[in-house]
C-alpha atoms as a PDB file:
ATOM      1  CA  UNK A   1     -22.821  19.868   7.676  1.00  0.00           C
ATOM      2  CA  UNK A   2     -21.758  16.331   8.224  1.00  0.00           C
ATOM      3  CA  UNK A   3     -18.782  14.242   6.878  1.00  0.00           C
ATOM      4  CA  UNK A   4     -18.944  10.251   7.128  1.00  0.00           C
ATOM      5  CA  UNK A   5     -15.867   8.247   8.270  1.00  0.00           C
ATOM      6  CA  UNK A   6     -16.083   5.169   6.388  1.00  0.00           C
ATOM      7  CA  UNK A   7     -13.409   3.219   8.853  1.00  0.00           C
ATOM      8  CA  UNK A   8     -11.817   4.644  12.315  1.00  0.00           C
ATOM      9  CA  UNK A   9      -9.252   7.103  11.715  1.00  0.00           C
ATOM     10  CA  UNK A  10      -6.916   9.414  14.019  1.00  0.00           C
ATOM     11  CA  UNK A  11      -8.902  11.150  16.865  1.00  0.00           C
ATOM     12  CA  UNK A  12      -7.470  14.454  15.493  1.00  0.00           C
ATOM     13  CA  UNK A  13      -8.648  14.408  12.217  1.00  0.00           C
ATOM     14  CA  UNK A  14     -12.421  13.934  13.844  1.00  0.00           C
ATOM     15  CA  UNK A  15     -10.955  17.070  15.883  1.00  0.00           C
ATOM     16  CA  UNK A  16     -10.230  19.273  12.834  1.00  0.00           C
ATOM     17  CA  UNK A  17     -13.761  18.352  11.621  1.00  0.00           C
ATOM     18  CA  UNK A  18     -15.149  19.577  14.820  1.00  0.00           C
ATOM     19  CA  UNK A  19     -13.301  22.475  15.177  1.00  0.00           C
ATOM     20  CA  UNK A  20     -14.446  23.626  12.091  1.00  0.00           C
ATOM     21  CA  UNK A  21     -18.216  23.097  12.554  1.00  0.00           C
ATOM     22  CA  UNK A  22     -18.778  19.741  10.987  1.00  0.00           C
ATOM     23  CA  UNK A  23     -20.181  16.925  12.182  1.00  0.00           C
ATOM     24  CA  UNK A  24     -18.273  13.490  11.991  1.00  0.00           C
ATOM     25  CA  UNK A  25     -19.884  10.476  11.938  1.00  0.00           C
ATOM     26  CA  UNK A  26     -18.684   7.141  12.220  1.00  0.00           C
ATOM     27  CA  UNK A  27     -20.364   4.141  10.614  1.00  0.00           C
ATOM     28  CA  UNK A  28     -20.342   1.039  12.421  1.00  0.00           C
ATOM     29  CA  UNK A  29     -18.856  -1.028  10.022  1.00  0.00           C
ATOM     30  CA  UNK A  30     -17.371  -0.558   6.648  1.00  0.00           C
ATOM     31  CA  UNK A  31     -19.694  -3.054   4.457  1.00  0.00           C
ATOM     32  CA  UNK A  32     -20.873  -0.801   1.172  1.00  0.00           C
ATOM     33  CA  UNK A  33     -24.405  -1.337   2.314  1.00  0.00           C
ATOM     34  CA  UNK A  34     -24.310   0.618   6.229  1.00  0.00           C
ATOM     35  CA  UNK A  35     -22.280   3.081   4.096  1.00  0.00           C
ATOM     36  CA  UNK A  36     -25.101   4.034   1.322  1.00  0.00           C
ATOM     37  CA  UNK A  37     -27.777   4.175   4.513  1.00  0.00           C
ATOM     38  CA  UNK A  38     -25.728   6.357   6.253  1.00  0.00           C
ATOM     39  CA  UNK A  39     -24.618   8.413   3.846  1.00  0.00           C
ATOM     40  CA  UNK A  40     -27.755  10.818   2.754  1.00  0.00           C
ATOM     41  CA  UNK A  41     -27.039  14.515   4.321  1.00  0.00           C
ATOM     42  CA  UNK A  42     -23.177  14.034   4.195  1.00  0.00           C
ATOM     43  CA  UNK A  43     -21.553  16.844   2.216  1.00  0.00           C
ATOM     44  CA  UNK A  44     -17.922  14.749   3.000  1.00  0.00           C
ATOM     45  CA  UNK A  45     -16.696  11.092   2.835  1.00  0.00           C
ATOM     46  CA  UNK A  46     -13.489  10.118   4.373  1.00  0.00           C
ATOM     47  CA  UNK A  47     -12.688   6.252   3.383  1.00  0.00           C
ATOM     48  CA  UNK A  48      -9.742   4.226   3.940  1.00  0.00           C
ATOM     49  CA  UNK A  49      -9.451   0.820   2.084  1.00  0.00           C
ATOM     50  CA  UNK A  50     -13.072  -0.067   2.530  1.00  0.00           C
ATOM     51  CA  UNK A  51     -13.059   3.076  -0.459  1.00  0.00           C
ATOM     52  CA  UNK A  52     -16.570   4.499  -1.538  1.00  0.00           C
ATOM     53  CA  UNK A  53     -18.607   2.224  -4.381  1.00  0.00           C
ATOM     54  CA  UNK A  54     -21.355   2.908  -6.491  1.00  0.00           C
ATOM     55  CA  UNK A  55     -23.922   2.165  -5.513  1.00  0.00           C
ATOM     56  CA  UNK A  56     -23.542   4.009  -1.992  1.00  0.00           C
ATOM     57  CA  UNK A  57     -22.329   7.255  -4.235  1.00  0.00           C
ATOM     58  CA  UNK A  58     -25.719   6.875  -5.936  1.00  0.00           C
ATOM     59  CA  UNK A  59     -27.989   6.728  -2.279  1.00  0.00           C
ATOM     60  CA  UNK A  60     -25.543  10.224  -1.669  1.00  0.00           C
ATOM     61  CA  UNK A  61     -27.972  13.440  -1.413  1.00  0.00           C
ATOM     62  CA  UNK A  62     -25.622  16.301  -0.648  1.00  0.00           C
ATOM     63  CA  UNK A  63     -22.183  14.616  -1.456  1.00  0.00           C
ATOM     64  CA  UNK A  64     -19.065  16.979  -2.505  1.00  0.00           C
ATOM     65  CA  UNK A  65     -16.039  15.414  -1.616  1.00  0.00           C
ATOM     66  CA  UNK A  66     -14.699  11.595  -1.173  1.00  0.00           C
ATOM     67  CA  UNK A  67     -11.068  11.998   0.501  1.00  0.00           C
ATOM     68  CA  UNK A  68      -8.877   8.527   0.785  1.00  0.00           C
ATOM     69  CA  UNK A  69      -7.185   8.199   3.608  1.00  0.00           C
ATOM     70  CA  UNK A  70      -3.758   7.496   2.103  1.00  0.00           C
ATOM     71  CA  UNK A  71      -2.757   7.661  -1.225  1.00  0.00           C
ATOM     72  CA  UNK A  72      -4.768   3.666  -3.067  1.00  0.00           C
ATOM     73  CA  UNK A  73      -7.621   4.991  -4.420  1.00  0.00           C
ATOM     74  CA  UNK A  74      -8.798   1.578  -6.304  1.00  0.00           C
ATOM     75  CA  UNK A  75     -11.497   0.774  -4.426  1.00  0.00           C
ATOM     76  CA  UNK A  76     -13.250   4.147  -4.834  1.00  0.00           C
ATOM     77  CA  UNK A  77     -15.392   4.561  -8.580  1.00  0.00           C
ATOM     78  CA  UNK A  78     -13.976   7.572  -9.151  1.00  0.00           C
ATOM     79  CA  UNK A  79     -15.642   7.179 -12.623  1.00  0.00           C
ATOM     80  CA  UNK A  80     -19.275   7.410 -11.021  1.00  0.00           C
ATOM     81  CA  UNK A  81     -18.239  10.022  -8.726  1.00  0.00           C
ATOM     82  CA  UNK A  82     -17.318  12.182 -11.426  1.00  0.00           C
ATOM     83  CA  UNK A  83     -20.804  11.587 -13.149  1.00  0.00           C
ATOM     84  CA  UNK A  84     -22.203  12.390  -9.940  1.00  0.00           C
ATOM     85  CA  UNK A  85     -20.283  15.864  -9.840  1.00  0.00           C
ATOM     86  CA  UNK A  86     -18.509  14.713  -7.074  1.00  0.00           C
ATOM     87  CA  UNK A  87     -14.510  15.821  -6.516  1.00  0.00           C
ATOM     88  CA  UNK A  88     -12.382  12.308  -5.063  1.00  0.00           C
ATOM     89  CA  UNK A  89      -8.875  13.254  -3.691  1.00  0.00           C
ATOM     90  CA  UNK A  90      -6.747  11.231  -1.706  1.00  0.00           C
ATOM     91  CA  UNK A  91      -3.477  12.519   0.671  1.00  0.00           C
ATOM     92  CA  UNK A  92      -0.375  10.815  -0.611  1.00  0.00           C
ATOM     93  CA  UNK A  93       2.856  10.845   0.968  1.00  0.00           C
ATOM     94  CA  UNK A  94       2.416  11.472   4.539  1.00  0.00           C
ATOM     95  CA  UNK A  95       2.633   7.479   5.299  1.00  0.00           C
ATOM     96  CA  UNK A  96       5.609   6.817   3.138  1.00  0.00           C
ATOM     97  CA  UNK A  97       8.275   6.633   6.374  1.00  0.00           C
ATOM     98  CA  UNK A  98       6.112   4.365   8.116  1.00  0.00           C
ATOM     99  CA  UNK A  99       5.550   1.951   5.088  1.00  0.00           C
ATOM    100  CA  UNK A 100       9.267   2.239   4.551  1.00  0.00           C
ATOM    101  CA  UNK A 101       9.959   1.446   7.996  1.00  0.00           C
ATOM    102  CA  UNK A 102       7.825  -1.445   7.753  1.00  0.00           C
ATOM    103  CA  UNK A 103       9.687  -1.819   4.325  1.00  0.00           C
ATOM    104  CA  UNK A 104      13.330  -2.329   5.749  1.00  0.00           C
ATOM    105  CA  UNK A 105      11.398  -4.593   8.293  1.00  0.00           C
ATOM    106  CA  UNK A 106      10.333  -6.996   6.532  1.00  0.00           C
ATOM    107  CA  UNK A 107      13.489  -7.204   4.222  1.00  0.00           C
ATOM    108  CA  UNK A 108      15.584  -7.950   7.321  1.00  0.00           C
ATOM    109  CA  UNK A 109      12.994 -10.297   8.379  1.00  0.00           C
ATOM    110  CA  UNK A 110      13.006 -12.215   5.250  1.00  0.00           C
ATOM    111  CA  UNK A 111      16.949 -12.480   4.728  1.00  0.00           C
ATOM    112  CA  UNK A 112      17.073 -13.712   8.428  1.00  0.00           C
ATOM    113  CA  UNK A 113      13.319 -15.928   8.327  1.00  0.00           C
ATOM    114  CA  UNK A 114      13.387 -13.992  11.739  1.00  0.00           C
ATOM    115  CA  UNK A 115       9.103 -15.071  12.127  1.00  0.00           C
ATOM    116  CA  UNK A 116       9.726 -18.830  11.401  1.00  0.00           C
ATOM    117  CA  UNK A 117      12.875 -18.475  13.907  1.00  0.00           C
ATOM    118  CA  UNK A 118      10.706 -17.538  16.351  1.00  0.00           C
ATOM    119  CA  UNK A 119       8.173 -19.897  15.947  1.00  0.00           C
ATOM    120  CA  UNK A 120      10.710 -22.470  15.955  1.00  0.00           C
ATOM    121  CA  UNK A 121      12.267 -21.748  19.479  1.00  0.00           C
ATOM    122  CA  UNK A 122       8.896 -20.870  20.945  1.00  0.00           C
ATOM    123  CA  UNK A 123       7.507 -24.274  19.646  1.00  0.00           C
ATOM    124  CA  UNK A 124      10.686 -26.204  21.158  1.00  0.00           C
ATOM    125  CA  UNK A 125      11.280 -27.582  18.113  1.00  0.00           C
ATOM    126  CA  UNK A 126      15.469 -27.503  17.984  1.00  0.00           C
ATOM    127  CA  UNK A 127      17.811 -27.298  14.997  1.00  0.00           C
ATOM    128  CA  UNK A 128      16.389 -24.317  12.856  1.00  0.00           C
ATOM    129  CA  UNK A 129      19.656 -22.308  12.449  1.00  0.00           C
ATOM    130  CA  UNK A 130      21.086 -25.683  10.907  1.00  0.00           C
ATOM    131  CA  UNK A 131      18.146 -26.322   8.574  1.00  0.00           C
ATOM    132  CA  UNK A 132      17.622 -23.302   6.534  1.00  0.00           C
ATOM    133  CA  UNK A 133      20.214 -20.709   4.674  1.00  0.00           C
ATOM    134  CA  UNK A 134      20.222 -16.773   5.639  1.00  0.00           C
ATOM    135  CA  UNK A 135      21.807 -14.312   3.760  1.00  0.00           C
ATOM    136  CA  UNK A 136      23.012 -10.258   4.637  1.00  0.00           C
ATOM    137  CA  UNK A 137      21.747  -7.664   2.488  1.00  0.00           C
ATOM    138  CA  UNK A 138      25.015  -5.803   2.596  1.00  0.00           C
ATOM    139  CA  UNK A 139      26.605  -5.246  -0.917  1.00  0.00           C
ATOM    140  CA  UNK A 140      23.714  -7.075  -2.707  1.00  0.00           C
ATOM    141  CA  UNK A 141      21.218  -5.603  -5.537  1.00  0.00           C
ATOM    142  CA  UNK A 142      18.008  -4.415  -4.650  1.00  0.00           C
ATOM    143  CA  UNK A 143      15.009  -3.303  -7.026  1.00  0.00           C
ATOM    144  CA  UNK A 144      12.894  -1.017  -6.737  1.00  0.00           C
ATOM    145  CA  UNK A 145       9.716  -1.112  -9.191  1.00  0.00           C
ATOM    146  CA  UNK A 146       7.348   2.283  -8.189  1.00  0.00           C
ATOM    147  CA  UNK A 147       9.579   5.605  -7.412  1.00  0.00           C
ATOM    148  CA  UNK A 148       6.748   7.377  -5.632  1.00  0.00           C
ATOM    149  CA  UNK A 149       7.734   8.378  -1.887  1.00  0.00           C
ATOM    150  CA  UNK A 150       7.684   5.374  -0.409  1.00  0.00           C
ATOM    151  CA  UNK A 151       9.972   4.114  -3.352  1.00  0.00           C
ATOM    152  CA  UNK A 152      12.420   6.785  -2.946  1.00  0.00           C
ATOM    153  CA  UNK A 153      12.646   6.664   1.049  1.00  0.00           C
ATOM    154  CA  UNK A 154      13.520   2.262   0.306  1.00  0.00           C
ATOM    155  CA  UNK A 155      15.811   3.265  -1.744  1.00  0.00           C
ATOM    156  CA  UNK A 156      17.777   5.201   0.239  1.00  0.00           C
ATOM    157  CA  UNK A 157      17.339   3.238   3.109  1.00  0.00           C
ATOM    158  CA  UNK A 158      18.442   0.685   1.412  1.00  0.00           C
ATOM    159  CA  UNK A 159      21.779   2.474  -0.197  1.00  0.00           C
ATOM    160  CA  UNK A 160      22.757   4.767   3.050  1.00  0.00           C
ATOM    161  CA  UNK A 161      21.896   2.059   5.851  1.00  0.00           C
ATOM    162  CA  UNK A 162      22.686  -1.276   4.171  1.00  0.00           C
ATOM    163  CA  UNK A 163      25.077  -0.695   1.505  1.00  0.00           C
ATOM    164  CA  UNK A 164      23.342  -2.123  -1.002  1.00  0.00           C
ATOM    165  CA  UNK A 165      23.258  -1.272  -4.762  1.00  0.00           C
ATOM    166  CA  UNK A 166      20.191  -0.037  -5.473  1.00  0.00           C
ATOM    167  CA  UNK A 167      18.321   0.159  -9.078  1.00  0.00           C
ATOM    168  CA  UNK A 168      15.241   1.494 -10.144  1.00  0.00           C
ATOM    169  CA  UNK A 169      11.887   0.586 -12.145  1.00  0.00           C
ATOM    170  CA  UNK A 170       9.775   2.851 -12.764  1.00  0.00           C
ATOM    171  CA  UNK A 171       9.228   5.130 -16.244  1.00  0.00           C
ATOM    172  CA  UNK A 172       6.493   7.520 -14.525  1.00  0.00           C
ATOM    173  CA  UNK A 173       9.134   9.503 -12.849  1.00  0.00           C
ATOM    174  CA  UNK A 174      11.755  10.997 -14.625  1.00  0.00           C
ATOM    175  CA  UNK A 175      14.264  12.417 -11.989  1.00  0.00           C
ATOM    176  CA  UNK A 176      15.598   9.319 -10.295  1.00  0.00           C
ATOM    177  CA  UNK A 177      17.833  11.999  -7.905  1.00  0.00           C
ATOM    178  CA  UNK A 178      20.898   9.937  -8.678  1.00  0.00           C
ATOM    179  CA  UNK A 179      19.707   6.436  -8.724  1.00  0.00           C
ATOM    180  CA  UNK A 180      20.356   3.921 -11.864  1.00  0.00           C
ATOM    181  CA  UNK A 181      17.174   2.788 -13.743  1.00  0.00           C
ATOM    182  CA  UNK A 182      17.171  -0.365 -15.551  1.00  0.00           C
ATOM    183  CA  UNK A 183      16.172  -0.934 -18.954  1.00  0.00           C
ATOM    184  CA  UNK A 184      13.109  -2.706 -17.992  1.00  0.00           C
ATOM    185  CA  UNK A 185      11.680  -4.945 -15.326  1.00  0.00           C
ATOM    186  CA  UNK A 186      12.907  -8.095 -16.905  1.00  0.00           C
ATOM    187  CA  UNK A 187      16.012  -6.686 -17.084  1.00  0.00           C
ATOM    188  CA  UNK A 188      15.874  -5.706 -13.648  1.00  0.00           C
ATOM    189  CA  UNK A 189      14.554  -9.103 -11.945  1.00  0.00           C
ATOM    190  CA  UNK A 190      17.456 -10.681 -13.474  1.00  0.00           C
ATOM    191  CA  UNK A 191      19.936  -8.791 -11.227  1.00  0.00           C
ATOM    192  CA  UNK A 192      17.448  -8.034  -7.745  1.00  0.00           C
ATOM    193  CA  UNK A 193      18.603 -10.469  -4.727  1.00  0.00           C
ATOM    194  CA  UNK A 194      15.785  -8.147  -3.269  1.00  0.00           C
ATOM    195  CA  UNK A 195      12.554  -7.283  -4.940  1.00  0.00           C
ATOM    196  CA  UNK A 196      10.458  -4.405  -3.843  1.00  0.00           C
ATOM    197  CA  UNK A 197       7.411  -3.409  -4.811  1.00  0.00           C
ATOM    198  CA  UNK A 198       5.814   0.532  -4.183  1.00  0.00           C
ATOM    199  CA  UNK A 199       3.877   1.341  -7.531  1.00  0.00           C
ATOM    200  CA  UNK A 200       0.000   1.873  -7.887  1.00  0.00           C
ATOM    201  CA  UNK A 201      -2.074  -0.997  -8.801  1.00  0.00           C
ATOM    202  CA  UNK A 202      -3.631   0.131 -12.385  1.00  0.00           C
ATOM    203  CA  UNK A 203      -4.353  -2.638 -15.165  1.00  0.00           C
ATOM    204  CA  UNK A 204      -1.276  -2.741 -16.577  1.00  0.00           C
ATOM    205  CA  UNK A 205       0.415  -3.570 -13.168  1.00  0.00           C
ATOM    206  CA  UNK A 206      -2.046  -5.866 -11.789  1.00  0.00           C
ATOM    207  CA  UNK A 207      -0.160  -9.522 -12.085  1.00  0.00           C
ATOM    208  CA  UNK A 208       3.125  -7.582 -12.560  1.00  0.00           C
ATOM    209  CA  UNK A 209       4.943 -10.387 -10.725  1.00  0.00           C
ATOM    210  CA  UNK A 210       3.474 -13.412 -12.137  1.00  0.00           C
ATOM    211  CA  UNK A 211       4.777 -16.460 -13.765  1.00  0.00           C
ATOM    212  CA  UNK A 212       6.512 -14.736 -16.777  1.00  0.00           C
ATOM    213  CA  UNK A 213       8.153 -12.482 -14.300  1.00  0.00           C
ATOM    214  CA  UNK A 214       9.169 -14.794 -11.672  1.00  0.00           C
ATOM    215  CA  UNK A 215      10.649 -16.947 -13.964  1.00  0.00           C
ATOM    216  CA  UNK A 216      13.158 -13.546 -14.615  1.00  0.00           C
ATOM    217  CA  UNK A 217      14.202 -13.606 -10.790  1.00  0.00           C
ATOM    218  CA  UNK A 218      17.558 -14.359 -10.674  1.00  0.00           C
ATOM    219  CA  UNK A 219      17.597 -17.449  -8.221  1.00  0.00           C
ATOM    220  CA  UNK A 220      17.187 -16.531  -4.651  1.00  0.00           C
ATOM    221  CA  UNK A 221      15.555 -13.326  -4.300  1.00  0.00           C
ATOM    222  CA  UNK A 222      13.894 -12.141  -2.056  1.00  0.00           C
ATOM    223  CA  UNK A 223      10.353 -10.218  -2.297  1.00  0.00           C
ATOM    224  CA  UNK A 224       8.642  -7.521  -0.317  1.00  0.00           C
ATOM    225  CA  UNK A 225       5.340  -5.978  -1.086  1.00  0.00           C
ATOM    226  CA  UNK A 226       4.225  -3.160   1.146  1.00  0.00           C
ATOM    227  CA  UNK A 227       1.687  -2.119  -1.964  1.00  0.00           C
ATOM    228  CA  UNK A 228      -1.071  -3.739  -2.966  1.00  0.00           C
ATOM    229  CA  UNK A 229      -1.537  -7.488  -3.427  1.00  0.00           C
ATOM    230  CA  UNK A 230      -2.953  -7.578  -6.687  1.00  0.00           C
ATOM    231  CA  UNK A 231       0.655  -6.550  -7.913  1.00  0.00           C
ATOM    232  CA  UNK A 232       1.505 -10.308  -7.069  1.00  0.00           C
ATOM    233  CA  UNK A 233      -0.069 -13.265  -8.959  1.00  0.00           C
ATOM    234  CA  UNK A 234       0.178 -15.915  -5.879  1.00  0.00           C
ATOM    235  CA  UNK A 235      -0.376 -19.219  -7.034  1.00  0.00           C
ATOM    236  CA  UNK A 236       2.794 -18.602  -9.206  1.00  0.00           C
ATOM    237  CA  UNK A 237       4.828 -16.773  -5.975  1.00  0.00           C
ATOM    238  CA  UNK A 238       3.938 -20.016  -4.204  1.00  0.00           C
ATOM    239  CA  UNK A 239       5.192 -21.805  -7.168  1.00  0.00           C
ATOM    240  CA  UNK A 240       8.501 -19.868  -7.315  1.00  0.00           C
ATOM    241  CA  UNK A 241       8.687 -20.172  -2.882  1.00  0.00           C
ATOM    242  CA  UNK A 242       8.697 -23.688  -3.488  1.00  0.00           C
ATOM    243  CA  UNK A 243      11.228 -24.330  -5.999  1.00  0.00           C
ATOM    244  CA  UNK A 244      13.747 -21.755  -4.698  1.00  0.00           C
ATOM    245  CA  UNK A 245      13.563 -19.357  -7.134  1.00  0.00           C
ATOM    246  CA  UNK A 246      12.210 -16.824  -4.477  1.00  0.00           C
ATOM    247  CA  UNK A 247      14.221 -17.841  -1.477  1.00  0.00           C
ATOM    248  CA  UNK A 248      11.920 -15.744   1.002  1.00  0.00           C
ATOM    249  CA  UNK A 249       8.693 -13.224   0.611  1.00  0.00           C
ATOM    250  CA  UNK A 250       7.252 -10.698   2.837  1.00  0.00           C
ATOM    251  CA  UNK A 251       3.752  -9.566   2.021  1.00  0.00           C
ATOM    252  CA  UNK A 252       1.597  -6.901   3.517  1.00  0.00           C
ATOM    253  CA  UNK A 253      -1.292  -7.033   1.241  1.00  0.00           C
ATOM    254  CA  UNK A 254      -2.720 -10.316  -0.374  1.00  0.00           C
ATOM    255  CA  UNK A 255      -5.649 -11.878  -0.832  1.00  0.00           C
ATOM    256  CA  UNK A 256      -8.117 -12.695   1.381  1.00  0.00           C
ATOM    257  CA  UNK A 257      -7.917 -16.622   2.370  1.00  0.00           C
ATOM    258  CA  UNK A 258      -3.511 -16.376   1.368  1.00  0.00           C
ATOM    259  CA  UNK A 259      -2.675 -16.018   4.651  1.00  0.00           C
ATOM    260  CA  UNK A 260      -4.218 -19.831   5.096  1.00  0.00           C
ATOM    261  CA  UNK A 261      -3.830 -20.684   1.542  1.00  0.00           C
ATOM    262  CA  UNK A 262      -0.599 -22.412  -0.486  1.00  0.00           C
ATOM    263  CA  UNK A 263       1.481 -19.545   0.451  1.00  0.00           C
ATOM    264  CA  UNK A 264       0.698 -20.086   3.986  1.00  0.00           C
ATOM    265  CA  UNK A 265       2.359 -22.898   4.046  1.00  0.00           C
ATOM    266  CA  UNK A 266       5.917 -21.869   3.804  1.00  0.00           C
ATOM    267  CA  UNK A 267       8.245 -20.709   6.477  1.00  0.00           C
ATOM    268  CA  UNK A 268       9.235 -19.096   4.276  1.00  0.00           C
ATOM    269  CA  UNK A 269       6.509 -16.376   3.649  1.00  0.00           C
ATOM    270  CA  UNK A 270       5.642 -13.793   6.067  1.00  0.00           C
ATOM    271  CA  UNK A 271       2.614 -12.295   6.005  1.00  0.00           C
ATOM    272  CA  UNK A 272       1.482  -8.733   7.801  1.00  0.00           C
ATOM    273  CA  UNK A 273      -1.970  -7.442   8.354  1.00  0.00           C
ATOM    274  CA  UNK A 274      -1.527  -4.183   6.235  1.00  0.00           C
ATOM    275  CA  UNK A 275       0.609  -2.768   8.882  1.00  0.00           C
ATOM    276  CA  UNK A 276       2.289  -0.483   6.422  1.00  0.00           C
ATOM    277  CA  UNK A 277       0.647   2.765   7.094  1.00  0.00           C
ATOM    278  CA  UNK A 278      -0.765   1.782  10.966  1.00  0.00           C
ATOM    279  CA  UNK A 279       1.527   4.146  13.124  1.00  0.00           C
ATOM    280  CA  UNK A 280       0.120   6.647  15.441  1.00  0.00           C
ATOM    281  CA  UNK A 281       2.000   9.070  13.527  1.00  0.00           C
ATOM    282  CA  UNK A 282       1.475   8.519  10.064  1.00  0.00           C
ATOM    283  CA  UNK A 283      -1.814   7.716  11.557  1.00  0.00           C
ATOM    284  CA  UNK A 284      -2.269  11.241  12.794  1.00  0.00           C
ATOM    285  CA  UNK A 285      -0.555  12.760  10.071  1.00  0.00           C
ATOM    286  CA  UNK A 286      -3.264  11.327   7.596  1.00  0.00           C
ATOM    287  CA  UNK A 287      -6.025  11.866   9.382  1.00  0.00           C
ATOM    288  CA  UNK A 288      -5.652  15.339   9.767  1.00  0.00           C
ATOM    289  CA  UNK A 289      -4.690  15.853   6.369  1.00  0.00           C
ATOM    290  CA  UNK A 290      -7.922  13.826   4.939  1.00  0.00           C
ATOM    291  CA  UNK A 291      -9.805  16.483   7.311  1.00  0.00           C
ATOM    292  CA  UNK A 292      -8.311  19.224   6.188  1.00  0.00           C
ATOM    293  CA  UNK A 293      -8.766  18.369   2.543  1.00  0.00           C
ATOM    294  CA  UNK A 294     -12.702  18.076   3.200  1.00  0.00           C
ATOM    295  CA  UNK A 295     -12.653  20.995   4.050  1.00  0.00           C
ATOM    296  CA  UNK A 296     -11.246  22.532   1.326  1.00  0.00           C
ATOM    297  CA  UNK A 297     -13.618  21.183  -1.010  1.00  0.00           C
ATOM    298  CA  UNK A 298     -16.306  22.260   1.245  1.00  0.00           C
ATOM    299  CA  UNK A 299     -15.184  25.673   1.299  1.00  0.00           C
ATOM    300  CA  UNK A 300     -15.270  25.903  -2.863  1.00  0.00           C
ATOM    301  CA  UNK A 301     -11.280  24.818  -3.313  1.00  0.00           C
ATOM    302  CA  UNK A 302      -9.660  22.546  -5.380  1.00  0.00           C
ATOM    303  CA  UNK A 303      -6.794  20.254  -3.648  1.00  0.00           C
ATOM    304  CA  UNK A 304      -3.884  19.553  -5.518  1.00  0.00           C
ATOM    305  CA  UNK A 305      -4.663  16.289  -4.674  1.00  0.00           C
ATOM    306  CA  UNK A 306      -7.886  15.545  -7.002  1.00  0.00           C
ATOM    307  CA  UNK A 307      -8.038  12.491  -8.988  1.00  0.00           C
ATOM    308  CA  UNK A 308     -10.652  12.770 -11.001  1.00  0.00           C
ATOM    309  CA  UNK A 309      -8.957  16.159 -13.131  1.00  0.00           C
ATOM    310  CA  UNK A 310     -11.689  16.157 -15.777  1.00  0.00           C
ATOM    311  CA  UNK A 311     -14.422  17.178 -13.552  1.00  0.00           C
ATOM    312  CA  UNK A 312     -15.170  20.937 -13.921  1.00  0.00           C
ATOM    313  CA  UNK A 313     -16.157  20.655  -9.324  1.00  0.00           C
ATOM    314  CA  UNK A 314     -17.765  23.509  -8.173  1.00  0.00           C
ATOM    315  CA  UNK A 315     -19.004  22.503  -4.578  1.00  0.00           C
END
């Protein structure tokens, strides 16, 4: 039996696979196209952000199972797979402290423009610590939109380690264990000194922070997205950089060319190369889990982390 790995992953998860008398196989790059020739005679699919698409679900043979390594799932067609009879689960959760970590990072980075310092003082250029404005995060507001784990961990990062007042945005989840959820996300950009974004891109959140919203920020905010880029309309963040409104933004996820695009060309912006979820342990953690849940399928369960709930999947 043989299980594809879309995109590297954790040498223990390829060990669990193994172990359990299946063969792993990794392509040799992620493009859609070496995916659907590889793919005939795999039962399993393990994909990262590369995801799965149609047209290499439809050159699948003897396909069961698609598992995401993490918890985005947008780049998979779930809606295909399901036509095809095939189950798509992902394994949230098990990356949230590192993508917090990164989280609490990048806000410190950001209220102290600790990259552009850097560059500064490595450039020899003198007199950055007179030229721009930093700010503490101590006893400021801080908004969270998207309560999922990763949401929740910020949160209380935020609250226990900083001291800052921390609200919430997100009417998915009802228990909030404590925290105060605002009215709305208007209502809650108005107050945020720091913005930060953890919910699922779907179409109602794509362009969630565009013009309309930015132009809610209460004057000096700050911004961190460790989600997905599409959250972020960036011709009007670059917009709001410029004129102050958004006095710094960190960004994990964007577009392809933003890293050399308008945005780029603020100190003011720091950009990451998805490094949310890229420790060895949540790494490991992951991996194993996305191996494990292969298996399942393979061996006629149904993981409690499906996403496609309508299909009737009997591997």
């Amino acid at each position: 039996m043989k299980c594809l790995i879309v995109q590297p992953i954790h040498a223990d998860g390829f060990a669990a696979l193994r172990e359990a008398g299946v063969e792993a196989v990794l392509c040799p790059d992620a493009g859609m196209a070496t995916v659907a020739r590889m793919i005939p005679g795999a039962a399993a699919v393990i994909t990262r952000n590369a995801g799965l698409s149609r047209d290499a679900i439809r050159a699948a043979d003897a396909l069961k199972v698609v598992v995401v390594h993490g918890t985005g799932h947008d780049h998979v067609d779930i809606g295909f797979a399901t036509e095809r009879g095939v189950l798509v689960c992902n394994t949230p959760g098990l990356n949230a402290r590192s993508v917090a970590e990164l989280t609490l990072g990048l806000a410190l980075a950001a209220a102290r423009l600790i990259p552009a310092a850097d560059r500064s003082e490595r450039s020899g250029v003198h007199g950055f610590r007179e030229a721009e404005l930093f700010v503490e995060l101590h006893g400021k507001t801080a908004l969270i939109v998207g309560w999922g784990a990763t949401g929740a961990l910020v949160g209380r990062m935020l609250r226990d380690g900083l001291g800052m007042r921390v609200v919430v945005c997100s009417p998915r989840i009802a228990d909030l264990d404590g925290f105060e959820r605002v009215a709305s996300l208007r209502d809650g950009l108005a107050q945020a000194d720091l913005i930060s974004l953890h919910t699922s891109l779907r179409p109602e959140t794509r362009g969630l922070v565009g013009t309309e919203a930015l132009a809610e920020v209460k004057r000096g905010a700050i911004l961190i997205n460790t989600a997905r880029g599409a959250l972020v309309d960036e011709t009007a963040l670059a917009e709001a950089i410029a004129d102050g409104r958004i006095r710094a933004a960190a960004l994990d996820d964007y577009s392809v060319n933003a890293a050399i695009g308008p945005l780029a060309a603020s100190p003011r912006v720091i950009f990451t190369p998805h490094l949310g979820a890229a420790t060895n342990d949540a790494l490991q953690r992951v991996a194993v889990a996305a191996a494990r849940t292969a298996l399942a399928v393979l061996a006629g369960e149904r993981p409690a982390t499906a996403l496609n709930l309508q299909m009737d999947a009997r591997p």
